[in-house]
PDB file of N, CA and C in Angstrom:
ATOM      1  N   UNK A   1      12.337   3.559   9.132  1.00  0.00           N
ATOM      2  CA  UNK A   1      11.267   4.406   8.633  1.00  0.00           C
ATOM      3  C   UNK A   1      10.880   3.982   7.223  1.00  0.00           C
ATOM      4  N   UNK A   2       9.918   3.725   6.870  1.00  0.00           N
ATOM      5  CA  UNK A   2       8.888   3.874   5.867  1.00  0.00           C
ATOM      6  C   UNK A   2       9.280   4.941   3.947  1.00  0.00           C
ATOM      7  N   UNK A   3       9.295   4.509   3.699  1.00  0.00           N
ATOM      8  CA  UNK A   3       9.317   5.088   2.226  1.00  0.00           C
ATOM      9  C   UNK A   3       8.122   4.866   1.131  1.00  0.00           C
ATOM     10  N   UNK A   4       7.667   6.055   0.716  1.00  0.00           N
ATOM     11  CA  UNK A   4       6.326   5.732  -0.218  1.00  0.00           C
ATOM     12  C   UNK A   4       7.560   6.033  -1.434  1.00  0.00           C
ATOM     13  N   UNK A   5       7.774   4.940  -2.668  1.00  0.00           N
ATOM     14  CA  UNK A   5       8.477   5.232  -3.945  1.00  0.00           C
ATOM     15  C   UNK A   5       7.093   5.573  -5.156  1.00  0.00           C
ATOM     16  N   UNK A   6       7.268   6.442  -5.708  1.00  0.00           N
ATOM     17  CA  UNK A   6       6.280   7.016  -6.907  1.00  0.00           C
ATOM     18  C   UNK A   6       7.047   6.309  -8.140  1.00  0.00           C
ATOM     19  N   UNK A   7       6.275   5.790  -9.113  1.00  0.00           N
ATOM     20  CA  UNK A   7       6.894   5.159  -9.908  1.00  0.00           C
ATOM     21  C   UNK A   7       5.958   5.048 -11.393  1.00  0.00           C
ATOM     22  N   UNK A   8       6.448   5.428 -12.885  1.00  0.00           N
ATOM     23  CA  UNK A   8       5.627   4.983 -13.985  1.00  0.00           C
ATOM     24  C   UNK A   8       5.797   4.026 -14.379  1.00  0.00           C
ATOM     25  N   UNK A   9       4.572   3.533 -14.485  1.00  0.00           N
ATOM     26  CA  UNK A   9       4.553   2.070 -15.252  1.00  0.00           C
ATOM     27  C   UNK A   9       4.549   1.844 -16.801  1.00  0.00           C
ATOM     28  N   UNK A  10       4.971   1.042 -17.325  1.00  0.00           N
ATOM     29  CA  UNK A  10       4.940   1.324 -18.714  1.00  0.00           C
ATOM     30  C   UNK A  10       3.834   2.461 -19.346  1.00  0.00           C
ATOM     31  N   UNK A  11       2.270   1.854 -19.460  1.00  0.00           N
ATOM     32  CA  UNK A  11       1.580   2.265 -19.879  1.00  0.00           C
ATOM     33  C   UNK A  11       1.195   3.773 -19.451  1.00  0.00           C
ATOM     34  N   UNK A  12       2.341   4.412 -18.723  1.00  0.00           N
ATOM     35  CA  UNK A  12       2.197   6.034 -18.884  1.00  0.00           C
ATOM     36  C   UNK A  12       1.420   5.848 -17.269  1.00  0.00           C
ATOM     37  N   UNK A  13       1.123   5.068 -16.398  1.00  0.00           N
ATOM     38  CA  UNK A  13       0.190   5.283 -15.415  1.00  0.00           C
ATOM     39  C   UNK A  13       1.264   5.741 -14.260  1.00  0.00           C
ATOM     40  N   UNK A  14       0.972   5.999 -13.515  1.00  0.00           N
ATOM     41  CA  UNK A  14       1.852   6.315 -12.326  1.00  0.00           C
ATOM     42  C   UNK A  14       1.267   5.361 -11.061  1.00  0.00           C
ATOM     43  N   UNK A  15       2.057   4.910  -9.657  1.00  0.00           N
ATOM     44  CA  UNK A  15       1.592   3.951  -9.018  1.00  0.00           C
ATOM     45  C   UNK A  15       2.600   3.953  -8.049  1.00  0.00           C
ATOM     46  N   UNK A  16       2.481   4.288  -6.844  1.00  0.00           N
ATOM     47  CA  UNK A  16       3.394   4.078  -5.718  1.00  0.00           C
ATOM     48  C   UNK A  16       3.511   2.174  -4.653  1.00  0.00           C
ATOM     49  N   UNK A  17       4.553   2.283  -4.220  1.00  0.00           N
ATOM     50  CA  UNK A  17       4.132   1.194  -2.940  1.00  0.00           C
ATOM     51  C   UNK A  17       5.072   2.115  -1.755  1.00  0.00           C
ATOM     52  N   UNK A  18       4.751   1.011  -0.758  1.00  0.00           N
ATOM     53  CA  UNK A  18       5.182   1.498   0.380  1.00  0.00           C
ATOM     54  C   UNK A  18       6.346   0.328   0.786  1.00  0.00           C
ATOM     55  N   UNK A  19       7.190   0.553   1.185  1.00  0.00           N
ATOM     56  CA  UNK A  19       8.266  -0.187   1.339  1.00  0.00           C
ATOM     57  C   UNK A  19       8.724   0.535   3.078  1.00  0.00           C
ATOM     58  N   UNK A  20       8.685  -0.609   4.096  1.00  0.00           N
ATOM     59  CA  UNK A  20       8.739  -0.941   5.201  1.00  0.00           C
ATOM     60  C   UNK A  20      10.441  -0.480   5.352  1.00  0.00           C
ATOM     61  N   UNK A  21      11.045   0.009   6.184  1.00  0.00           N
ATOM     62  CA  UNK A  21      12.624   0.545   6.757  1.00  0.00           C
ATOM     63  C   UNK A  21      13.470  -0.581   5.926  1.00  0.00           C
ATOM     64  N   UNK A  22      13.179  -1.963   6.066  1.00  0.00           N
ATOM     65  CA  UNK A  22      14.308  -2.643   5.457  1.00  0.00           C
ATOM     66  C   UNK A  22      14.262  -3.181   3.941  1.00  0.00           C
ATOM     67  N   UNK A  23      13.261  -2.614   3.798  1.00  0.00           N
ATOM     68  CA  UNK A  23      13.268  -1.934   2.024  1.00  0.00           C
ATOM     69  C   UNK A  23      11.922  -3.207   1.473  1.00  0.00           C
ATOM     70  N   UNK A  24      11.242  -3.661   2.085  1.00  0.00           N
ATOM     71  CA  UNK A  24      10.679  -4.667   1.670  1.00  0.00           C
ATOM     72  C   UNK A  24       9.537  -3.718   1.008  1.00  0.00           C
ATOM     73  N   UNK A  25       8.728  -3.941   0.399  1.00  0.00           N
ATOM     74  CA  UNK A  25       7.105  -3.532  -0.342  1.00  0.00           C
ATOM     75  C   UNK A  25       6.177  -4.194   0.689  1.00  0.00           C
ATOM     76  N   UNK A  26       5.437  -3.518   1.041  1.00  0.00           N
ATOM     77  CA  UNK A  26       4.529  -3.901   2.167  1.00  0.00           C
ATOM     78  C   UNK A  26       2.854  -3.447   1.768  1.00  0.00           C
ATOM     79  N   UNK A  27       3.197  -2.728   0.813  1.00  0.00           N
ATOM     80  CA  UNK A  27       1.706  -1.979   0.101  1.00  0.00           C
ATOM     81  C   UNK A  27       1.973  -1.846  -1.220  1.00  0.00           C
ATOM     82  N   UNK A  28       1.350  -1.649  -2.723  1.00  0.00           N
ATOM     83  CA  UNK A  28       1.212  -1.545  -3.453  1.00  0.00           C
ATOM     84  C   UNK A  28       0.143  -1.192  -3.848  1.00  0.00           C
ATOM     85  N   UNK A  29       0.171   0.240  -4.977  1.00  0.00           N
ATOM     86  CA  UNK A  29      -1.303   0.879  -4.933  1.00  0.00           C
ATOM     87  C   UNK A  29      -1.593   0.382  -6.392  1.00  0.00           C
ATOM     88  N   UNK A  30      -3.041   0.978  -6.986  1.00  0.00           N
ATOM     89  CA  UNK A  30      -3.511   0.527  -8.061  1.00  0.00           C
ATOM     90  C   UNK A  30      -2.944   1.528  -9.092  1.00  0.00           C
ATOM     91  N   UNK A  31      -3.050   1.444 -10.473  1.00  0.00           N
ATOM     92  CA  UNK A  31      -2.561   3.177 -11.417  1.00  0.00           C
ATOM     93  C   UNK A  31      -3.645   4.326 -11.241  1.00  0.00           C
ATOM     94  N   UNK A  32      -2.409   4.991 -11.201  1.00  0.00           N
ATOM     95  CA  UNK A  32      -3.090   6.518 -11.577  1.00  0.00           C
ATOM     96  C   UNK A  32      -2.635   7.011 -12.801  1.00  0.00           C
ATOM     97  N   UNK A  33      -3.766   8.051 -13.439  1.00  0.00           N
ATOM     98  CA  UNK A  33      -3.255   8.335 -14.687  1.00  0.00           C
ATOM     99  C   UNK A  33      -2.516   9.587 -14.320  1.00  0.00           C
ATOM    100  N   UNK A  34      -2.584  10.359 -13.503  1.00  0.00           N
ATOM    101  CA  UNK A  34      -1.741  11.262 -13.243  1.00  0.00           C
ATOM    102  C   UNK A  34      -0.545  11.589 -11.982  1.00  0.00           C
ATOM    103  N   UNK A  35       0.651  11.997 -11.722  1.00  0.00           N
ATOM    104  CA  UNK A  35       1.108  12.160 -10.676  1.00  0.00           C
ATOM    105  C   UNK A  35       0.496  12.532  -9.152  1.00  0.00           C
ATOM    106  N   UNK A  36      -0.112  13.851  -9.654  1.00  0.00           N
ATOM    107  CA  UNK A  36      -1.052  14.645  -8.487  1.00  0.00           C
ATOM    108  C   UNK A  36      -2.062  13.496  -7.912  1.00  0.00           C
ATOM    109  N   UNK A  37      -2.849  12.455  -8.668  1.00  0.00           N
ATOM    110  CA  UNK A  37      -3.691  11.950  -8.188  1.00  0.00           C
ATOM    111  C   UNK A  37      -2.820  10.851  -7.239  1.00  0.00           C
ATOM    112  N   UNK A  38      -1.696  10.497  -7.616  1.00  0.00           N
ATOM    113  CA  UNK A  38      -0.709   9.249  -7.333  1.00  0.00           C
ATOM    114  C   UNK A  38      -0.644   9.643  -5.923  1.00  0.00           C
ATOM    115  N   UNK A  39      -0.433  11.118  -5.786  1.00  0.00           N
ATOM    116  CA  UNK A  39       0.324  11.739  -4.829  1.00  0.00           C
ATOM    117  C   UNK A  39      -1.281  11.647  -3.429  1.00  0.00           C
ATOM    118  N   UNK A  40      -2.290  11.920  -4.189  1.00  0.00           N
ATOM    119  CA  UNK A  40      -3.739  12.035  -3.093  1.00  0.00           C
ATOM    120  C   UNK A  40      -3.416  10.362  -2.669  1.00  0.00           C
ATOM    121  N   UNK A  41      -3.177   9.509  -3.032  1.00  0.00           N
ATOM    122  CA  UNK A  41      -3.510   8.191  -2.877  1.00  0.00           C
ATOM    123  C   UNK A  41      -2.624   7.858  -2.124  1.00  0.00           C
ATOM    124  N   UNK A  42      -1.585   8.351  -1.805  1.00  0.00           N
ATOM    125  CA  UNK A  42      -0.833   8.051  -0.554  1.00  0.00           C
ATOM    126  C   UNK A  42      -0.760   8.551   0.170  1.00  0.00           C
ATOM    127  N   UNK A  43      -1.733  10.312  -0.008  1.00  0.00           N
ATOM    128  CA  UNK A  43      -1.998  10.751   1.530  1.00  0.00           C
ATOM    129  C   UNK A  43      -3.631   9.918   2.523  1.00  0.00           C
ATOM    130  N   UNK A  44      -4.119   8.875   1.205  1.00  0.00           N
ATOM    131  CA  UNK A  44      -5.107   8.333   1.798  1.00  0.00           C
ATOM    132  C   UNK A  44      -4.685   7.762   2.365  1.00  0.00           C
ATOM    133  N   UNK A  45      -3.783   6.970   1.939  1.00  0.00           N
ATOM    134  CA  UNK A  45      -3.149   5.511   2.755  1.00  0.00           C
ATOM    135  C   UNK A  45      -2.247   5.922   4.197  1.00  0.00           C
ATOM    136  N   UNK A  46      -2.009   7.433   4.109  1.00  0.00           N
ATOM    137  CA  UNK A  46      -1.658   7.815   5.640  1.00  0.00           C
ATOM    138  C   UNK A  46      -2.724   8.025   6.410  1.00  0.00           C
ATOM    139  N   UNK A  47      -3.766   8.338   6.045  1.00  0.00           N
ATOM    140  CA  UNK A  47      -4.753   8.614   6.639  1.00  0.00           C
ATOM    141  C   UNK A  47      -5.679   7.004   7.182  1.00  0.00           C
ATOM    142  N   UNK A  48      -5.895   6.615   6.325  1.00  0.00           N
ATOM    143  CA  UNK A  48      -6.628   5.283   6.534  1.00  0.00           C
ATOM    144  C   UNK A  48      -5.862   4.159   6.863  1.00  0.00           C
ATOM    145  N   UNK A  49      -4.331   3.793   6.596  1.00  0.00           N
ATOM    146  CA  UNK A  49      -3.635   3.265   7.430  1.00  0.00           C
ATOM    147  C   UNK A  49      -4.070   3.186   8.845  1.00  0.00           C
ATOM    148  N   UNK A  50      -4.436   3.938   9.507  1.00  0.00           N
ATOM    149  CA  UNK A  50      -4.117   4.246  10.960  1.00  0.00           C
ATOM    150  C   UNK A  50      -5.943   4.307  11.491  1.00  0.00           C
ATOM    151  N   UNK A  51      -6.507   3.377  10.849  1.00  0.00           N
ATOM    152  CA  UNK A  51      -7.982   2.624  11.020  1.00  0.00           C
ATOM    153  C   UNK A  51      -8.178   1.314  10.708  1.00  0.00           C
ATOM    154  N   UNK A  52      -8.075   0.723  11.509  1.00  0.00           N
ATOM    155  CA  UNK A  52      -7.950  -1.427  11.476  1.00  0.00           C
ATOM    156  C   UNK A  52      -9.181  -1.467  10.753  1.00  0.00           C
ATOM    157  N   UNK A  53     -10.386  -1.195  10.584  1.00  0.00           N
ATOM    158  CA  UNK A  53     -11.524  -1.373  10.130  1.00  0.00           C
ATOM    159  C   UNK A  53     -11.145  -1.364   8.408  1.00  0.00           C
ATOM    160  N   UNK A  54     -10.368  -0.766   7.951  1.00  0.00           N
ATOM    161  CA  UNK A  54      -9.820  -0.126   6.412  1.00  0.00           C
ATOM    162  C   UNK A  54      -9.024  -1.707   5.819  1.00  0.00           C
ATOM    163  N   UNK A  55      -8.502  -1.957   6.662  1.00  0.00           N
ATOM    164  CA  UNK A  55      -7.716  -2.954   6.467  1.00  0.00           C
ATOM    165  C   UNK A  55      -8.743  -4.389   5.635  1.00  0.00           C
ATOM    166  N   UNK A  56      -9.016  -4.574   4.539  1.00  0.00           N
ATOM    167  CA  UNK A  56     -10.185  -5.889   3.891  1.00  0.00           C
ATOM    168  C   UNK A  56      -9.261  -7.463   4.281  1.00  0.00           C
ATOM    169  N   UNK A  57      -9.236  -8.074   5.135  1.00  0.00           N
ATOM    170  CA  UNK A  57      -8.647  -8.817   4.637  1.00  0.00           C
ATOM    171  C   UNK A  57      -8.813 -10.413   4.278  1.00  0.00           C
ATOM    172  N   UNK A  58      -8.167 -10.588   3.742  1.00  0.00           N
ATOM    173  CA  UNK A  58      -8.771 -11.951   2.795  1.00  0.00           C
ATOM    174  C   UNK A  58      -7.718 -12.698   2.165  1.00  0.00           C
ATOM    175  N   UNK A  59      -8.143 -13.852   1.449  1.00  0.00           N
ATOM    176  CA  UNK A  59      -7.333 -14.947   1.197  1.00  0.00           C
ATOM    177  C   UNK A  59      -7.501 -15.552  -0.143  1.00  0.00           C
ATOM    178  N   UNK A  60      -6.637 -15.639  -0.804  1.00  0.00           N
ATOM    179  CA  UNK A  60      -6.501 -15.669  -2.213  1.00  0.00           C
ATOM    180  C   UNK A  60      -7.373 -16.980  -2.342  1.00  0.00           C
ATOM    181  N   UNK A  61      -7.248 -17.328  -3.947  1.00  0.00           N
ATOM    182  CA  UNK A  61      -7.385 -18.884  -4.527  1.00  0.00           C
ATOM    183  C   UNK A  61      -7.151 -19.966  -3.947  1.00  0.00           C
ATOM    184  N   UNK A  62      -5.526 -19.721  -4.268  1.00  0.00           N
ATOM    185  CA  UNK A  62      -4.710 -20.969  -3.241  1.00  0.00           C
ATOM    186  C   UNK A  62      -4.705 -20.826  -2.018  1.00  0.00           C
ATOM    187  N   UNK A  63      -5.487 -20.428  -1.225  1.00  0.00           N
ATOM    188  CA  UNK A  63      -5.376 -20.544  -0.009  1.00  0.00           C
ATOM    189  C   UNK A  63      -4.555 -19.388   1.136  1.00  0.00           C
ATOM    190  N   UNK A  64      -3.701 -18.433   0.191  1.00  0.00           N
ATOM    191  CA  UNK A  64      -2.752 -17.292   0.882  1.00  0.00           C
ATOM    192  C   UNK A  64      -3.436 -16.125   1.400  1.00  0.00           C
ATOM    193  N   UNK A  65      -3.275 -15.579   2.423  1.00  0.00           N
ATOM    194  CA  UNK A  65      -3.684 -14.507   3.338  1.00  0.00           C
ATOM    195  C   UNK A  65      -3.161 -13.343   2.623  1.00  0.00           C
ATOM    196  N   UNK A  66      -3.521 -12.343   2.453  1.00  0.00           N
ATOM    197  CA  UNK A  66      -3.156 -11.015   1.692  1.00  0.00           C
ATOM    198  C   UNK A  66      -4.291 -10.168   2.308  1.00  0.00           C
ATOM    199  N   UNK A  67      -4.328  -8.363   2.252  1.00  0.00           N
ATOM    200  CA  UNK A  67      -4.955  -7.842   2.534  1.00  0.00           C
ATOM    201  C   UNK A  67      -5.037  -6.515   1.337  1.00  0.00           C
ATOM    202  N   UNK A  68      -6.527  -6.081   1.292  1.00  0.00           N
ATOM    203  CA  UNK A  68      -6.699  -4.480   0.889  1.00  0.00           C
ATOM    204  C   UNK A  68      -6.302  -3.284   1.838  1.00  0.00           C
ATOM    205  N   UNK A  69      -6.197  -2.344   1.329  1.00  0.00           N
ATOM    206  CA  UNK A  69      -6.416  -1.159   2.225  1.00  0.00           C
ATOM    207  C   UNK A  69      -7.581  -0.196   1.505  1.00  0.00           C
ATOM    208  N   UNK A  70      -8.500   0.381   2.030  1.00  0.00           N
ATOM    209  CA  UNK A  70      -9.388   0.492   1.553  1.00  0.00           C
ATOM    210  C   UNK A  70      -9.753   2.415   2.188  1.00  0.00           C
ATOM    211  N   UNK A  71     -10.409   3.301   1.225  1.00  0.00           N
ATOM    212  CA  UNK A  71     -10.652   4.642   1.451  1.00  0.00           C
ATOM    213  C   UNK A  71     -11.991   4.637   2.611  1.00  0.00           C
ATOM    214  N   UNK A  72     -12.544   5.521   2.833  1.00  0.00           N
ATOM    215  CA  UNK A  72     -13.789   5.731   3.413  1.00  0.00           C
ATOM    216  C   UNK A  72     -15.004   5.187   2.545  1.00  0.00           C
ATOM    217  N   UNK A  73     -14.941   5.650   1.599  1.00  0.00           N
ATOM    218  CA  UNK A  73     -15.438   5.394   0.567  1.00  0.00           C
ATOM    219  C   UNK A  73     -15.545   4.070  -0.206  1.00  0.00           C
ATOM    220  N   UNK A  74     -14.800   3.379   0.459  1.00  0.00           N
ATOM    221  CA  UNK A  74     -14.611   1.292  -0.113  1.00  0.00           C
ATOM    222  C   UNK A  74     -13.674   1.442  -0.756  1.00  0.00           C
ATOM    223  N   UNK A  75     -13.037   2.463  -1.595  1.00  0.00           N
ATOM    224  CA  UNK A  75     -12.149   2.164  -2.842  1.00  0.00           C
ATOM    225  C   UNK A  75     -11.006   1.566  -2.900  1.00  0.00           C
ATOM    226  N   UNK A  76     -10.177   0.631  -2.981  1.00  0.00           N
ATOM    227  CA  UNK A  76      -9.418   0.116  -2.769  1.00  0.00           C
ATOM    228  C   UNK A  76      -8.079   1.502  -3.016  1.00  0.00           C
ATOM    229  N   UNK A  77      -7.026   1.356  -2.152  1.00  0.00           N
ATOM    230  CA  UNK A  77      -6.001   2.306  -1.953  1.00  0.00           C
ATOM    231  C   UNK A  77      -4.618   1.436  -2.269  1.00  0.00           C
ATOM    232  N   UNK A  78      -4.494   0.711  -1.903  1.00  0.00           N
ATOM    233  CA  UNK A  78      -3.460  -0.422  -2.043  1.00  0.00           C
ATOM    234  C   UNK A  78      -3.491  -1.895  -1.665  1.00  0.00           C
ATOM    235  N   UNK A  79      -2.816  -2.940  -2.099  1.00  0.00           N
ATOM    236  CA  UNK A  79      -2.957  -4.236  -1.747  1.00  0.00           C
ATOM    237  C   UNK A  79      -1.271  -4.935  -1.571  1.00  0.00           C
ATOM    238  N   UNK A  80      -1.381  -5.693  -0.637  1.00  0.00           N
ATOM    239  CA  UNK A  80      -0.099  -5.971  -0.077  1.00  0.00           C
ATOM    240  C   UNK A  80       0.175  -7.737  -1.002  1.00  0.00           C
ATOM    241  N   UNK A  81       1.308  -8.080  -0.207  1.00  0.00           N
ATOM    242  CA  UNK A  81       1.690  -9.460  -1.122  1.00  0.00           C
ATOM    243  C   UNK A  81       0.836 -10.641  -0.661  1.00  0.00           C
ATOM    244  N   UNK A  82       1.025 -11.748  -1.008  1.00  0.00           N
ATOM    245  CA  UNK A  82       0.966 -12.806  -0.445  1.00  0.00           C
ATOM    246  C   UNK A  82       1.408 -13.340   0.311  1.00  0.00           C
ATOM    247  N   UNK A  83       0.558 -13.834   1.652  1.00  0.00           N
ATOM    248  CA  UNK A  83       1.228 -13.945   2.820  1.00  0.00           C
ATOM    249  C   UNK A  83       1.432 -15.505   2.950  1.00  0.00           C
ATOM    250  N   UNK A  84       2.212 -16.038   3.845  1.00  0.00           N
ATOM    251  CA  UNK A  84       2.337 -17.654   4.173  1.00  0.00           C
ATOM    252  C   UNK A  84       1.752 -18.056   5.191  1.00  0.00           C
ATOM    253  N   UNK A  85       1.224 -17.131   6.326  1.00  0.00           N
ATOM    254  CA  UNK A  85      -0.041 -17.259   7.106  1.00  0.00           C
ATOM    255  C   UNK A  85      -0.332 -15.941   7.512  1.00  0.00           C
ATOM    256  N   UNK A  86      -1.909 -16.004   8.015  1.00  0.00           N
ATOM    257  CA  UNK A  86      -2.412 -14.974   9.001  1.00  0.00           C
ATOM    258  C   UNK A  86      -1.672 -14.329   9.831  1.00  0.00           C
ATOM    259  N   UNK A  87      -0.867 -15.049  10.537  1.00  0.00           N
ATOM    260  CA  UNK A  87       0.042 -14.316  11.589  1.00  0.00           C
ATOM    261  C   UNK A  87       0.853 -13.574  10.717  1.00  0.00           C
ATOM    262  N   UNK A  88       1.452 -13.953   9.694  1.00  0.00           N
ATOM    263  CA  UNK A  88       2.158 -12.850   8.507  1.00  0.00           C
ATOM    264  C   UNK A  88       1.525 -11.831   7.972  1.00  0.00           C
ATOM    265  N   UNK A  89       0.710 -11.688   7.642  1.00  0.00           N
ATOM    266  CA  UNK A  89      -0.368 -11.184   7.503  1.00  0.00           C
ATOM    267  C   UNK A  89      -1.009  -9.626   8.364  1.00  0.00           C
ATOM    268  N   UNK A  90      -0.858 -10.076   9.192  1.00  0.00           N
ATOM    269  CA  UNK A  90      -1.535  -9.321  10.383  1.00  0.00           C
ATOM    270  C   UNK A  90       0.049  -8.480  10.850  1.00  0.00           C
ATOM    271  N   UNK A  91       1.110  -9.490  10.456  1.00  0.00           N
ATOM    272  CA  UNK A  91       2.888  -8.136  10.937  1.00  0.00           C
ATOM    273  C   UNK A  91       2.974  -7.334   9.701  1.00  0.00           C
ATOM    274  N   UNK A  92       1.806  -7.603   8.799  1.00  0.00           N
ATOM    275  CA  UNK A  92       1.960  -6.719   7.519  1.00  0.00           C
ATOM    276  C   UNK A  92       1.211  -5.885   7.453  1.00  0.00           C
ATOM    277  N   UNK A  93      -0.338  -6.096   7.983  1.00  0.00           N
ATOM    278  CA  UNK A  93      -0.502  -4.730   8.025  1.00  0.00           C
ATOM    279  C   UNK A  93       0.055  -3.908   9.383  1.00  0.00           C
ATOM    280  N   UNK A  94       0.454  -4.180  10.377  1.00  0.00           N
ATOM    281  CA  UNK A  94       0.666  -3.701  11.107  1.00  0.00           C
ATOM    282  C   UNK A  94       1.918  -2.856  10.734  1.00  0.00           C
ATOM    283  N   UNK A  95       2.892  -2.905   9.753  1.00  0.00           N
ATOM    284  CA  UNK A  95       3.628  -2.400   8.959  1.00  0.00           C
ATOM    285  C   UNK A  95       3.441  -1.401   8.103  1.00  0.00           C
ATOM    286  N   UNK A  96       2.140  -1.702   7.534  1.00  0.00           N
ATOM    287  CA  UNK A  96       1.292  -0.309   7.390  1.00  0.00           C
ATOM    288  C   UNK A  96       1.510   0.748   7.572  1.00  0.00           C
ATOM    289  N   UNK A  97       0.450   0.363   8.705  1.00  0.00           N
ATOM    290  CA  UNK A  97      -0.106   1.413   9.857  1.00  0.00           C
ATOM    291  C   UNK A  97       1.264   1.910  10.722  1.00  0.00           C
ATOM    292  N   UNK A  98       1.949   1.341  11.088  1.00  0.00           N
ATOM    293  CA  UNK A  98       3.140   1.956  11.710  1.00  0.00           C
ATOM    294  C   UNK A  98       4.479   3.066  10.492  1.00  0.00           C
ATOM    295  N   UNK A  99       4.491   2.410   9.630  1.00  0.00           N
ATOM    296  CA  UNK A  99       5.309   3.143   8.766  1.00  0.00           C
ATOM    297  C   UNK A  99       4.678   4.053   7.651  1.00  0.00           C
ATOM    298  N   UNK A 100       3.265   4.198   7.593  1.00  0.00           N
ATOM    299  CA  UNK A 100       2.747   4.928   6.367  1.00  0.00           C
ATOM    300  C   UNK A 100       2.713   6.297   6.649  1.00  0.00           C
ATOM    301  N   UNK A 101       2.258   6.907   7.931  1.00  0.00           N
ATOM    302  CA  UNK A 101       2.282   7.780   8.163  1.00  0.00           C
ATOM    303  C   UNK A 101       2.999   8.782   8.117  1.00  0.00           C
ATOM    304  N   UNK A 102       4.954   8.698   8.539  1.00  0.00           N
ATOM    305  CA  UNK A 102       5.706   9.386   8.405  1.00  0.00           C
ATOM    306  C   UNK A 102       6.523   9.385   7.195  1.00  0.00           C
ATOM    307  N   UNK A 103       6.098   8.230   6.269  1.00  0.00           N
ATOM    308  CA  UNK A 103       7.262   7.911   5.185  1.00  0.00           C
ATOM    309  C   UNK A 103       7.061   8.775   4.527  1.00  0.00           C
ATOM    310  N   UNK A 104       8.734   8.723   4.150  1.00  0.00           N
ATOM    311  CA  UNK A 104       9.212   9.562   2.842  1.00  0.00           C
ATOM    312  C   UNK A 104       8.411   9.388   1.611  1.00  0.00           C
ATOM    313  N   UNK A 105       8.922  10.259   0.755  1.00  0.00           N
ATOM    314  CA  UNK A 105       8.229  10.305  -0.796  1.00  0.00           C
ATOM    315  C   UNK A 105       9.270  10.405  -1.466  1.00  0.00           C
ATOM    316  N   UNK A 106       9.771   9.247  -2.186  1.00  0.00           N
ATOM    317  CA  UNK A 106      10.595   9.682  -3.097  1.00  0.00           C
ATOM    318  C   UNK A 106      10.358   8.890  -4.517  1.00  0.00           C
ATOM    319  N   UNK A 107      10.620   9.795  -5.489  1.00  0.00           N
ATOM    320  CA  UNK A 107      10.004   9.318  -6.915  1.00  0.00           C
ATOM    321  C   UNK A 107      11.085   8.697  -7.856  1.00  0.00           C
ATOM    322  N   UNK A 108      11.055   7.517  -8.430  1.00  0.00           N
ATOM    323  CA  UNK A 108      11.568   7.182  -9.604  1.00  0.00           C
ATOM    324  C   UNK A 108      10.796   6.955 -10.731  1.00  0.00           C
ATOM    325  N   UNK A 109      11.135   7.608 -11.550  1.00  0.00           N
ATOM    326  CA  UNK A 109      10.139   8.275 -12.638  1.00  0.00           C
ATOM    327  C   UNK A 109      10.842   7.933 -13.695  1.00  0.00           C
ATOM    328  N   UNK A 110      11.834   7.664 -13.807  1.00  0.00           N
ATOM    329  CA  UNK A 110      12.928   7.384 -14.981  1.00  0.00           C
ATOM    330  C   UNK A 110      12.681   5.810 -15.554  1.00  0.00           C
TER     331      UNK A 110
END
């Protein structure tokens, strides 16, 4: 199962990822300046997870496959790593969408 970790970043922002059952980061969101908003942004990403259309995906500079996750609205919600191909790529978001929905919330704030 899925874990969303809440986390501050230096600059006072707050910013979750999503980390897949065997603890990997599979999503990473952008800052929020506040907790509460931190907290809307990963009920988007349960929500829009679970729409392939949400999913932007695209390919860096060098050539690496990576993807957005994206609101109704276009806004970007989170962005995953760099992939070593498409087929990686595509077991990542599918990692997503399978684990975003039920994951935990747990915060390190310290």
């Amino acid at each position: 199962m899925g874990t969303f970790v809440i986390s501050k970043r230096k600059n006072g922002e707050f910013q979750f990822v999503l980390k897949a059952g065997n603890g990997q980061v599979i999503l990473s969101s952008e800052g929020y300046t506040t907790k509460a908003a931190c907290e809307n942004g990963i009920e988007s990403v349960r929500k829009n997870s679970q729409v392939d259309a949400r999913f932007e995906r695209l390919e860096s500079k060098n050539g690496k496959p990576y993807f957005n996750l994206k609101a109704s609205n276009g806004q970007i919600i989170g962005n995953s790593e760099m992939y070593e191909s498409v087929a990686a790529r595509e077991n990542g978001i599918a990692s997503v969408a399978k684990n975003a929905p039920d994951a935990t919330v747990k915060e390190e704030l310290e």
